[in-house]
Protein backbone atom coordinates (compact mmCIF):
# COMPACT_ATOMS: atom_id res chain seq x y z
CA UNK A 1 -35.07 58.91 -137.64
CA UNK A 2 -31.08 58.27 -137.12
CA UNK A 3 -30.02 54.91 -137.17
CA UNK A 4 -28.60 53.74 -133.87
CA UNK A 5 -24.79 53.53 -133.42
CA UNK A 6 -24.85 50.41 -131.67
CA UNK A 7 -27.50 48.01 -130.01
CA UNK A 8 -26.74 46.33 -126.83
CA UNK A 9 -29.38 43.26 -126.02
CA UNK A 10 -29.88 41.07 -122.95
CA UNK A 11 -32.47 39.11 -121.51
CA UNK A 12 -32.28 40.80 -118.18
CA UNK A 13 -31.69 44.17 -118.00
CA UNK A 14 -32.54 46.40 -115.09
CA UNK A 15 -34.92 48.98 -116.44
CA UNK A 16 -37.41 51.11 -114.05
CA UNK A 17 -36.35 49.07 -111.07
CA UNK A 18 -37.47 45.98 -112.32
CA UNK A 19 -35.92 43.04 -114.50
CA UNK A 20 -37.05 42.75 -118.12
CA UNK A 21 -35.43 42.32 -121.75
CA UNK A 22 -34.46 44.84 -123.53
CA UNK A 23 -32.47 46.25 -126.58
CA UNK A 24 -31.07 49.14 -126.19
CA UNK A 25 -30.49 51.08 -128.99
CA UNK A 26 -27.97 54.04 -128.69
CA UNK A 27 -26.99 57.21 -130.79
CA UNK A 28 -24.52 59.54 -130.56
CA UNK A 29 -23.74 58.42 -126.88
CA UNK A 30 -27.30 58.18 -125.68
CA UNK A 31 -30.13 55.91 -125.10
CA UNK A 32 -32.51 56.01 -127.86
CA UNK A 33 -34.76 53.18 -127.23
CA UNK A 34 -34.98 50.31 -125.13
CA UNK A 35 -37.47 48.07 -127.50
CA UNK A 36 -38.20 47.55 -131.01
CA UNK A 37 -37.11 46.43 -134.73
CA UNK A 38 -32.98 46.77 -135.00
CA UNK A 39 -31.87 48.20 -138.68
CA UNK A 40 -30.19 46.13 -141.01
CA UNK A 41 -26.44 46.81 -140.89
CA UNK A 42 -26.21 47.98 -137.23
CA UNK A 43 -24.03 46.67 -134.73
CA UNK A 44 -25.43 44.21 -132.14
CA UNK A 45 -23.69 43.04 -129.10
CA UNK A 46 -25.75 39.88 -127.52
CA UNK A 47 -24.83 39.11 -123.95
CA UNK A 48 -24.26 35.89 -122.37
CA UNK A 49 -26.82 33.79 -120.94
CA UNK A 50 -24.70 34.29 -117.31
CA UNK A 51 -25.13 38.01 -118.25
CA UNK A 52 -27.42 41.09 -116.92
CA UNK A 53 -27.50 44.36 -118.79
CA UNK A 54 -27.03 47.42 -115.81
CA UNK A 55 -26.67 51.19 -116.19
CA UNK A 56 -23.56 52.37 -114.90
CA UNK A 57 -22.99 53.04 -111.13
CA UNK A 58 -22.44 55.62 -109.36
CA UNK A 59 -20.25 56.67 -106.92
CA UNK A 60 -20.93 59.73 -105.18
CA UNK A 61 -17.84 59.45 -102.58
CA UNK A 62 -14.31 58.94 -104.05
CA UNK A 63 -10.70 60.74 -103.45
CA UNK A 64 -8.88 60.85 -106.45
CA UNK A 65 -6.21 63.03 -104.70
CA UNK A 66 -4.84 64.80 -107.80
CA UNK A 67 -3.50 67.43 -107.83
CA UNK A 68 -0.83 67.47 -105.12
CA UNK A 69 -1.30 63.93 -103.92
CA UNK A 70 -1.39 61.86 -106.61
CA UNK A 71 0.92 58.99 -105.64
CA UNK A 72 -1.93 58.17 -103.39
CA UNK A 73 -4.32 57.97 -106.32
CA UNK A 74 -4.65 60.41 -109.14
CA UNK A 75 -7.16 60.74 -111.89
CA UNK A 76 -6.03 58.08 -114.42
CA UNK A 77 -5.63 55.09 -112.27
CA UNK A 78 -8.79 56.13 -110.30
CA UNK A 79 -10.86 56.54 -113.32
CA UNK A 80 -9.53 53.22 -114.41
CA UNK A 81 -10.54 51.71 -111.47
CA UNK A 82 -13.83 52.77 -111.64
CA UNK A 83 -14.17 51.40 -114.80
CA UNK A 84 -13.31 48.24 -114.39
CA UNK A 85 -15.65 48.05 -111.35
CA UNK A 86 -18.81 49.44 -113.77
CA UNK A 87 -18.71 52.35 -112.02
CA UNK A 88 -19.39 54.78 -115.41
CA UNK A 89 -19.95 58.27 -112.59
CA UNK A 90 -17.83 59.57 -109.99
CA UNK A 91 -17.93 62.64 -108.01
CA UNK A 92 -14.66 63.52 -106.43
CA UNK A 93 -14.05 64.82 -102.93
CA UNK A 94 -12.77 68.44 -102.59
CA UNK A 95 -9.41 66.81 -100.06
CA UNK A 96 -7.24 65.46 -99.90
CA UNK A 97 -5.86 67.21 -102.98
CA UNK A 98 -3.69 70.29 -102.66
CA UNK A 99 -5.12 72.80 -102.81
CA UNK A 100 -8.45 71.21 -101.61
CA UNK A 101 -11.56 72.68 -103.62
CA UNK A 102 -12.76 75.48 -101.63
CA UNK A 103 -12.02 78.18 -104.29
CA UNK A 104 -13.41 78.84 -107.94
CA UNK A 105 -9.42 79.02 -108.53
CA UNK A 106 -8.79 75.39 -106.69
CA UNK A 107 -11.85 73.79 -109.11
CA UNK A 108 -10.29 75.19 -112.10
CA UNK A 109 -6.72 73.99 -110.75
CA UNK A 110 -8.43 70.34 -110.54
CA UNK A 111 -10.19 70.44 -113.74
CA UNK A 112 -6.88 71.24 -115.72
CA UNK A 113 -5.19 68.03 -113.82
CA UNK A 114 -8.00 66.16 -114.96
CA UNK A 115 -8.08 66.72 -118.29
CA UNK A 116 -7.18 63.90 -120.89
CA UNK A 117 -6.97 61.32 -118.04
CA UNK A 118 -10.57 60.19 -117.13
CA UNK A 119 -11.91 57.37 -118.08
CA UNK A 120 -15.30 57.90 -116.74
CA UNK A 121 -16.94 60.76 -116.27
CA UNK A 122 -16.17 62.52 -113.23
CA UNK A 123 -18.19 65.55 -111.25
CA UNK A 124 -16.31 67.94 -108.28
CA UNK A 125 -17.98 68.44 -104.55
CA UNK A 126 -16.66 71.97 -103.04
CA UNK A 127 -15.52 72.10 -99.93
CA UNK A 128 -17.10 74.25 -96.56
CA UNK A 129 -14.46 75.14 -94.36
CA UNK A 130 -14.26 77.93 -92.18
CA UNK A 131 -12.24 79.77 -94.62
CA UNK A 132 -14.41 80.58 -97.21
CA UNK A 133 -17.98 80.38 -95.46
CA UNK A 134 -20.22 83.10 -96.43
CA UNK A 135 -18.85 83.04 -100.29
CA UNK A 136 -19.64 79.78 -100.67
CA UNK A 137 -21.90 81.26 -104.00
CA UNK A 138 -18.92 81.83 -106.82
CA UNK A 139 -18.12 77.78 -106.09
CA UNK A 140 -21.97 76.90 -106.48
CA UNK A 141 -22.24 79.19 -109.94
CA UNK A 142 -18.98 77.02 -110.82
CA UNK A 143 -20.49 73.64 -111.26
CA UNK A 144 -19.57 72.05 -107.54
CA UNK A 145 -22.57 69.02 -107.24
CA UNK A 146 -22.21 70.60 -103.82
CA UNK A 147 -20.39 71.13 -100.52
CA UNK A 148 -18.33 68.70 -98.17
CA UNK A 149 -17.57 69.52 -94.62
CA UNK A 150 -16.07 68.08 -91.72
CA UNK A 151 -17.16 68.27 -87.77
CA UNK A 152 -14.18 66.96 -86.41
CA UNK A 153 -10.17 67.35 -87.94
CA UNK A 154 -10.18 65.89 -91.54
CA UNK A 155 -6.64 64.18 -91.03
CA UNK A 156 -5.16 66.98 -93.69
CA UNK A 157 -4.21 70.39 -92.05
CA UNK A 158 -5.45 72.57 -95.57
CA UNK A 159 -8.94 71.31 -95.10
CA UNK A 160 -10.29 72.82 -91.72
CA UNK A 161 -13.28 71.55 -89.57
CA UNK A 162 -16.59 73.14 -88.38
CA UNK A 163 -17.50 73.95 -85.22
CA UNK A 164 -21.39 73.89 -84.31
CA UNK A 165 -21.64 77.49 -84.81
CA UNK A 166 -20.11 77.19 -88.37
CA UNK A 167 -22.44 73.89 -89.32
CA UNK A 168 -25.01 76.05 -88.83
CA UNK A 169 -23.54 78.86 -91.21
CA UNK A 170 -23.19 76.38 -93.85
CA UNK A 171 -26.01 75.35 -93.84
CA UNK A 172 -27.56 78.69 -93.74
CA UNK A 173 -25.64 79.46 -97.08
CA UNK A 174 -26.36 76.00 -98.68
CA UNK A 175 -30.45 76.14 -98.32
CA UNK A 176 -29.99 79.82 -100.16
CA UNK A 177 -27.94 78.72 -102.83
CA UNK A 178 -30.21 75.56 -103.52
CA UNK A 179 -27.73 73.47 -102.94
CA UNK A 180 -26.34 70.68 -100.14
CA UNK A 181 -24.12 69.89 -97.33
CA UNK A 182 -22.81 66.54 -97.07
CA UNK A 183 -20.79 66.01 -93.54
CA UNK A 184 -18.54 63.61 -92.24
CA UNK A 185 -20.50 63.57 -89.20
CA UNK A 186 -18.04 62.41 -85.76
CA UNK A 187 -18.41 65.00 -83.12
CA UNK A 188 -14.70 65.50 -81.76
CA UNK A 189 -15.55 65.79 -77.84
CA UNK A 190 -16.20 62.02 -78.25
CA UNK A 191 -13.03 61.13 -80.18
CA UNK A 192 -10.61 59.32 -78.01
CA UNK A 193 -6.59 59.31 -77.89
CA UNK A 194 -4.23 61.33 -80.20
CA UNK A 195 -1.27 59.75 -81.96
CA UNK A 196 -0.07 55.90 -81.08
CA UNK A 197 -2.26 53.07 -80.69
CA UNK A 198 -0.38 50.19 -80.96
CA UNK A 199 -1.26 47.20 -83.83
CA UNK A 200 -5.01 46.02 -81.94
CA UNK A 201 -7.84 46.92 -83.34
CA UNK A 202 -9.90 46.66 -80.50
CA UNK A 203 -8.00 49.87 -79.29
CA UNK A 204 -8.75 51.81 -82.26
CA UNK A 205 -12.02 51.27 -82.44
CA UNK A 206 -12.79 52.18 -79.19
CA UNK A 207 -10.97 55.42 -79.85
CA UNK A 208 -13.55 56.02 -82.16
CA UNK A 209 -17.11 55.52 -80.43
CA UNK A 210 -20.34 54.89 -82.05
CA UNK A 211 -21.93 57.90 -79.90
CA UNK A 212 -19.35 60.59 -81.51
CA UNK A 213 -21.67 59.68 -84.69
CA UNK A 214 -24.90 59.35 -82.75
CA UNK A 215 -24.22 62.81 -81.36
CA UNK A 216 -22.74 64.77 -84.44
CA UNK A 217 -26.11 63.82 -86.91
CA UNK A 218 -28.38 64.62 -83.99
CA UNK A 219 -26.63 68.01 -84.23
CA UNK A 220 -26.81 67.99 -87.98
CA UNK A 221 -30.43 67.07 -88.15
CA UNK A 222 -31.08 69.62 -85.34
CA UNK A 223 -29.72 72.14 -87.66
CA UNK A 224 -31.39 71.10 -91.08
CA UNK A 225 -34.63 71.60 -88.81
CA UNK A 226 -34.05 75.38 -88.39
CA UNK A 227 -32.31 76.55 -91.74
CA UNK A 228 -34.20 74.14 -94.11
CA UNK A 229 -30.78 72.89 -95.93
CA UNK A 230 -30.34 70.02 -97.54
CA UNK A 231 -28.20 67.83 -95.61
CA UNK A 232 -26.17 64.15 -96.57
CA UNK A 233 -24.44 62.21 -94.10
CA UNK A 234 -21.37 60.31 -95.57
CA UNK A 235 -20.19 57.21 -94.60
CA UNK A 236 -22.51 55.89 -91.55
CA UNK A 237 -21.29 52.98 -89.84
CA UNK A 238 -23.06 53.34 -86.60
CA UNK A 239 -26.04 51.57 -87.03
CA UNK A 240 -27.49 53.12 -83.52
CA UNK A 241 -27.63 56.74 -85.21
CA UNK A 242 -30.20 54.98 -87.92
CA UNK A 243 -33.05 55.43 -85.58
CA UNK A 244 -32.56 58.93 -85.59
CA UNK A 245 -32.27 59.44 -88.95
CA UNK A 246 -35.84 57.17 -89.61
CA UNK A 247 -37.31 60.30 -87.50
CA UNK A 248 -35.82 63.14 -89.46
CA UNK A 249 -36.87 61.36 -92.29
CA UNK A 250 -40.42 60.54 -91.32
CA UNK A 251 -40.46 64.57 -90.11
CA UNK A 252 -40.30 65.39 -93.80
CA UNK A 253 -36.66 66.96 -93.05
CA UNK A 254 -34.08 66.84 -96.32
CA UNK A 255 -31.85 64.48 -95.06
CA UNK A 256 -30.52 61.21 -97.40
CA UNK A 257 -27.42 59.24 -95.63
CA UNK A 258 -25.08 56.76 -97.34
CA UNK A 259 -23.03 54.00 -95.97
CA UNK A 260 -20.06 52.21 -97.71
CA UNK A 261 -19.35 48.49 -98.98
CA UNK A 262 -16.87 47.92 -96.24
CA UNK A 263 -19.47 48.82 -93.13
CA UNK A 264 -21.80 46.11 -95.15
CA UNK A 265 -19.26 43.14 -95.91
CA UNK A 266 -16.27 43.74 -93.06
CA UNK A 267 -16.39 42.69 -88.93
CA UNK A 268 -14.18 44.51 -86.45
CA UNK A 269 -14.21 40.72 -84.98
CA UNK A 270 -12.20 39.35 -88.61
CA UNK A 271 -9.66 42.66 -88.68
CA UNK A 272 -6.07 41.14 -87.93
CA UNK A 273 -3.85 42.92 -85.58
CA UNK A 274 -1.49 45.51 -87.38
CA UNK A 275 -3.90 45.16 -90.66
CA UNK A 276 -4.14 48.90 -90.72
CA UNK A 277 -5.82 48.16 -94.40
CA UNK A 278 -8.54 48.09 -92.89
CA UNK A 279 -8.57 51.13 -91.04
CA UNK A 280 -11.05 54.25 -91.76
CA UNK A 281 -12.89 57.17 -90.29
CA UNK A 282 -15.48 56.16 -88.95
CA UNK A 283 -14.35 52.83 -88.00
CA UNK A 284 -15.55 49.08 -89.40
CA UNK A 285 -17.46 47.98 -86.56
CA UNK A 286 -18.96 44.58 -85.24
CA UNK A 287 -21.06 42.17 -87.08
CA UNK A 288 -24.60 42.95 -84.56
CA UNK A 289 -24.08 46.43 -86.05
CA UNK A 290 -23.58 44.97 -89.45
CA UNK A 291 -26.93 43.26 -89.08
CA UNK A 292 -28.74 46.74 -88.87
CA UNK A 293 -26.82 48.28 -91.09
CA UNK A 294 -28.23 45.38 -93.93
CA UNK A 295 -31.80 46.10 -92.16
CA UNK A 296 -31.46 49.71 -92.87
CA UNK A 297 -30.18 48.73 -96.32
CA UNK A 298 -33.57 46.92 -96.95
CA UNK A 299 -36.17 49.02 -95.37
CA UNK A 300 -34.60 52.04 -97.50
CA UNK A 301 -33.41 54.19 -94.51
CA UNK A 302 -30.22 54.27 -96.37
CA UNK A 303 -30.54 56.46 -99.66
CA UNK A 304 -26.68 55.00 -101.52
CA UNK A 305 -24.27 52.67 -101.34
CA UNK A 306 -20.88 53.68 -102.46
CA UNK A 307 -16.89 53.68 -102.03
CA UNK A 308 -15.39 56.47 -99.87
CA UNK A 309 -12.49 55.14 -102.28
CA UNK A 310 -9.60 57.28 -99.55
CA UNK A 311 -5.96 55.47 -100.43
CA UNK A 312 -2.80 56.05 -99.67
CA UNK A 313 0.54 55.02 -100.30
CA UNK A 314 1.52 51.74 -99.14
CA UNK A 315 3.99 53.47 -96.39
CA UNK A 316 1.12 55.53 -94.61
CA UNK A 317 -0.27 52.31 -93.48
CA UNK A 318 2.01 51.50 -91.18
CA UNK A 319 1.40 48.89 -88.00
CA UNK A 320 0.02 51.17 -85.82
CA UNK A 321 -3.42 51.85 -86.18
CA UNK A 322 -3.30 55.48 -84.66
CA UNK A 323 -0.29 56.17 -87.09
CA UNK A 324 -1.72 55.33 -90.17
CA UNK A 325 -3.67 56.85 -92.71
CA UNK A 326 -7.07 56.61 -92.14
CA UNK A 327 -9.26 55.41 -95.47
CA UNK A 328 -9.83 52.30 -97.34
CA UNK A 329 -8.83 51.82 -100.98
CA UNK A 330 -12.13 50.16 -102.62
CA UNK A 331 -13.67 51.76 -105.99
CA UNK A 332 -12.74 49.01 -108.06
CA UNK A 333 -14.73 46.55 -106.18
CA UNK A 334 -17.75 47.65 -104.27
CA UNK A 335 -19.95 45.91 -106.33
CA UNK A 336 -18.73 42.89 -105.79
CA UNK A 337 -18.17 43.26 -102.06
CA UNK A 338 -21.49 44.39 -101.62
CA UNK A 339 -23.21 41.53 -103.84
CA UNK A 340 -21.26 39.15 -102.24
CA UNK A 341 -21.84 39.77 -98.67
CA UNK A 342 -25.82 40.33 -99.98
CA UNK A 343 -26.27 37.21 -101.48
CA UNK A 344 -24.62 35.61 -98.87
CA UNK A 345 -27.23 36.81 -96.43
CA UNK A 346 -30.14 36.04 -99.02
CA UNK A 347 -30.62 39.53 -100.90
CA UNK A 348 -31.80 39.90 -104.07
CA UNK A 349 -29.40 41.80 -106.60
CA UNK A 350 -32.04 44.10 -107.28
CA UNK A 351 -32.85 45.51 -103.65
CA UNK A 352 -28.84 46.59 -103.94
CA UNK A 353 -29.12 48.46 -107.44
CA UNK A 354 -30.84 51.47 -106.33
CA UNK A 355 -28.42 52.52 -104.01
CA UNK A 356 -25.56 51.73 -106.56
CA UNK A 357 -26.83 53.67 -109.35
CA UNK A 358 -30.10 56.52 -108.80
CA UNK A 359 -29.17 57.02 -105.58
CA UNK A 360 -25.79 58.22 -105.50
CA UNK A 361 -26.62 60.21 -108.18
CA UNK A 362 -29.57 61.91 -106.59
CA UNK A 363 -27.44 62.34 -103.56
CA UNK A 364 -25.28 64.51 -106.22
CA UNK A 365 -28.05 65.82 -108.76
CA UNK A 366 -26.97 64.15 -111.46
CA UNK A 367 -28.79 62.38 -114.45
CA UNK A 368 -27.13 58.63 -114.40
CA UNK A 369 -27.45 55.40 -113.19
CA UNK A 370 -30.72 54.68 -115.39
CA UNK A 371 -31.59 52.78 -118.42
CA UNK A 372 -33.98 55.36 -119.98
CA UNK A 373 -34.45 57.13 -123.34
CA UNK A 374 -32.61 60.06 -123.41
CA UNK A 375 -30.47 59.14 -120.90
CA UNK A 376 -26.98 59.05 -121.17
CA UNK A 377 -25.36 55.58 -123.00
CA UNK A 378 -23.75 54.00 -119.11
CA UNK A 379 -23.88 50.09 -119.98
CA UNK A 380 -22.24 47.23 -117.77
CA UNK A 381 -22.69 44.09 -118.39
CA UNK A 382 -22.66 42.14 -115.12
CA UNK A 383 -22.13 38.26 -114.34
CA UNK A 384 -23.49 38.02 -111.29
CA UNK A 385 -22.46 34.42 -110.38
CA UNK A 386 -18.94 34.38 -111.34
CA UNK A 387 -16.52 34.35 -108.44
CA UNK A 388 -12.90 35.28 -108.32
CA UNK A 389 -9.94 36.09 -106.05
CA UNK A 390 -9.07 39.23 -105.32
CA UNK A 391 -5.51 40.04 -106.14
CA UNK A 392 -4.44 43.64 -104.89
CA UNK A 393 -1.43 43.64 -107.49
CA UNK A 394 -4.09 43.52 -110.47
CA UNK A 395 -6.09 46.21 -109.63
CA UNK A 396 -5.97 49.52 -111.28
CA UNK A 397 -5.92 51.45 -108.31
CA UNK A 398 -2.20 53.65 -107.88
CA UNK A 399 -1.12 51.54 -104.35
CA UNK A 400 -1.71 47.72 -104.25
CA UNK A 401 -3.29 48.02 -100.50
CA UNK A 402 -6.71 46.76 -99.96
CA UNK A 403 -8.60 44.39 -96.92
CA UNK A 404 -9.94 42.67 -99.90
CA UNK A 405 -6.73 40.77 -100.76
CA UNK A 406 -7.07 37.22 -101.28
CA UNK A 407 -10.88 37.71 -100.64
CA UNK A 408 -12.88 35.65 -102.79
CA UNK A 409 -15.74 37.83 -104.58
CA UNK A 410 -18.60 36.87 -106.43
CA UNK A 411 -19.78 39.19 -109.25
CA UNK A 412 -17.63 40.24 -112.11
CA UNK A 413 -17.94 43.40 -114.29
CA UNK A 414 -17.26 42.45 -117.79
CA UNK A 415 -18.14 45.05 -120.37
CA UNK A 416 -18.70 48.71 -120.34
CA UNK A 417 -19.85 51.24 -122.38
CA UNK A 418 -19.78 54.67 -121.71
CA UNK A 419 -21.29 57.19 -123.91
CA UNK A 420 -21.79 54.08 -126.14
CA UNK A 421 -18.35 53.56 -126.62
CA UNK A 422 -17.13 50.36 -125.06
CA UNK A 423 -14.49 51.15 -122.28
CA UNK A 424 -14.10 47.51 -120.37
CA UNK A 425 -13.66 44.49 -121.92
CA UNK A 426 -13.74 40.86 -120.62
CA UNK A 427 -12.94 43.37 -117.36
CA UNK A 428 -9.85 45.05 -118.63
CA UNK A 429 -9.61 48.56 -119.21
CA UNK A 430 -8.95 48.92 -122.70
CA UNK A 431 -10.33 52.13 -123.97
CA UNK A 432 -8.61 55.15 -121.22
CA UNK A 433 -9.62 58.79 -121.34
CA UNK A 434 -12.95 58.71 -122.63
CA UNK A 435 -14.98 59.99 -119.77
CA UNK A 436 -16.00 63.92 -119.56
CA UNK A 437 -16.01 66.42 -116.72
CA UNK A 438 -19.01 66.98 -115.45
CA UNK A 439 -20.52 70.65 -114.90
């Protein structure tokens, strides 16, 4: 048998969703054994006694932007980012690059700007606009993890929304291919106001109702019922459309849902007027909703956790929070934000590593976010009671703009290995450009 490369051990690692120790042996990039004897002459990292051994996270919803609008992000500094939040698995959105990934030609386009610069590895969703519905196949044969679609304007004019008459086309096309739909589920004839809304909150928000998200999964449940597609929704922060999905679920229906660290740590009541930071689509809302969100979190109605990393540059986030881009700038740190606001509310680390790791990656059929034989080599080492102070200027993402500013975190990522190879240490970045594309 091959000696192992390197052997990582800890008292507490999380292994088949429950704590135990472990040494995990791994060779050529992979997990080779998680117990047993360690040969004479092979590397051995011990970690701390503040330490836990993790797989690497996943993060099923991120815009990296590149190619066309990469001084909003771009593949190297996102990467990095993800890094140095232990996020070892990213699948990137097919907007708000130009072009957007609704052609075989667009993928290969975004693969070529990708190349040499990740630093994790990285998987593409298509997109399902009403463009290129019904040959939605050559995309699928391609490698896409699957396809992304809107039901009300996307905020970029190149990536189209569907109407209910499309949804259902998609969906159509997505159960024959095998494949799944994940929607950014607002239904438009509930969207209020177009253009200016002044510097309060309040008014945004209410420009953005919870029903337009009660209304637009209804519709995409509905659906799911009569073509038998796999369906995602992204982002939920309306914690009054979790009811319905409980049903759709309990039907049997192939529906998962996500929600995002910022729903989970964030109050509409806390957001400062002009602090368009904290602006995204669907809106942050209050902390009653919050409270259902974190029930929904713990009775597993929600199937991931993870970013919806959307920045911009620092200019697009102007005052006015109809003006502004819409998205929050957040890979780096949802772990921390999320363990944070968790343990501040009681909650075990372990309830919230599910969603971080096997779930996202489910969500996108992808083999992470375990510690598992065969599996492949995605190693964090986590502190979970370390606290710091979130400064926006250190961060690797492109544009230092972020609600978490000044915020003080608990949690700190300070090694990873990825494919074995150690990428982040003490939490810096120091080994770019190792991460693959993912088919």
């Amino acid at each position: 048998m091959t000696e192992p490369d390197l052997v990582v051990r800890a008292r507490r690692a999380w292994v088949d969703g429950t704590w135990r120790a472990a040494q995990v042996a791994v060779t050529d990039g992979r997990i080779t054994a998680l117990d047993g004897p360690v040969p004479a002459g092979v590397t051995v990292v011990d970690l701390a006694d503040d330490e836990v051994l993790l797989p690497g996270l996943v993060d099923s919803h991120v815009h990296v932007n590149e190619p066309g609008r990469t001084a909003w992000e771009g593949f190297a500094s996102a990467t990095r980012a993800a890094a140095a939040g232990g996020v070892t698995t990213l699948v990137d959105m097919p907007l708000n690059s130009i072009p957007p990934t609704t052609t075989v030609e667009a993928l290969a386009t975004k693969r070529a700007a990708a190349a040499g610069k990740l630093s994790v590895d990285v998987a593409f969703w298509g997109g399902a606009v009403p463009e290129n519905l019904g040959s939605l196949g050559p995309l699928h044969a391609a490698g896409v993890r699957g396809f992304k679609a809107f039901l009300t304007p996307s905020g970029v004019d190149e990536f189209g929304h569907l109407d209910p008459g499309q949804l259902e086309a998609a969906l159509t096309e997505v159960a024959a291919l095998g494949s799944v739909l994940v929607v950014h589920a607002e239904d438009p004839a509930d969207l209020r106001g177009d253009g200016a809304l002044g510097e309060r909150y309040a008014d945004f928000l209410a420009s953005r109702p919870a029903v337009s998200e009660r209304h637009a999964i209804g519709r995409v449940i509905d659906a799911v019922r009569r073509t038998g597609a796999r369906a995602h929704v992204l982002h939920l922060s309306d914690a009054g459309s979790l009811d319905l999905v409980r049903s759709a679920k309990a039907e049997g229906l192939p529906l998962t849902v996500e929600t995002c660290p910022h729903y989970l740590a964030l109050r509409a009541e806390d957001v400062p007027s002009a602090a368009t930071q904290f602006k995204c689509c669907p809106p942050i809302r209050d902390a009653g909703n919050q409270d259902l969100l974190w029930a929904a979190v713990l009775d597993a109605t929600i199937d991931a956790i993870v970013s919806d990393h959307s920045p911009s540059t620092a200019d697009l986030k102007n005052a006015d929070f109809g003006l502004s881009w819409g998205g929050i700038a957040g890979l780096q740190l949802g772990l921390s934000v999320v363990w944070t606001e968790a343990r501040r509310r009681g909650i075990d680390l372990d309830v919230l590593l599910p969603l971080l790791t096997t779930g996202p990656a489910r969500v996108a059929g992808l083999d992470a976010g375990r510690l598992a034989v065969g599996a492949p080599a995605h190693l964090v080492a986590f502190a979970p009671d370390e606290q710091r102070v979130v400064d926006v200027h250190a961060l690797e993402h492109r544009n230092a703009v972020s609600p978490y500013d000044g915020a003080t975190l608990t949690g700190t990522v300070r090694t990873v290995w990825l494919h074995g190879e150690t990428i982040v240490r003490s939490g810096a970045v120091t080994a770019p450009g190792r991460g693959r594309a993912r088919a």
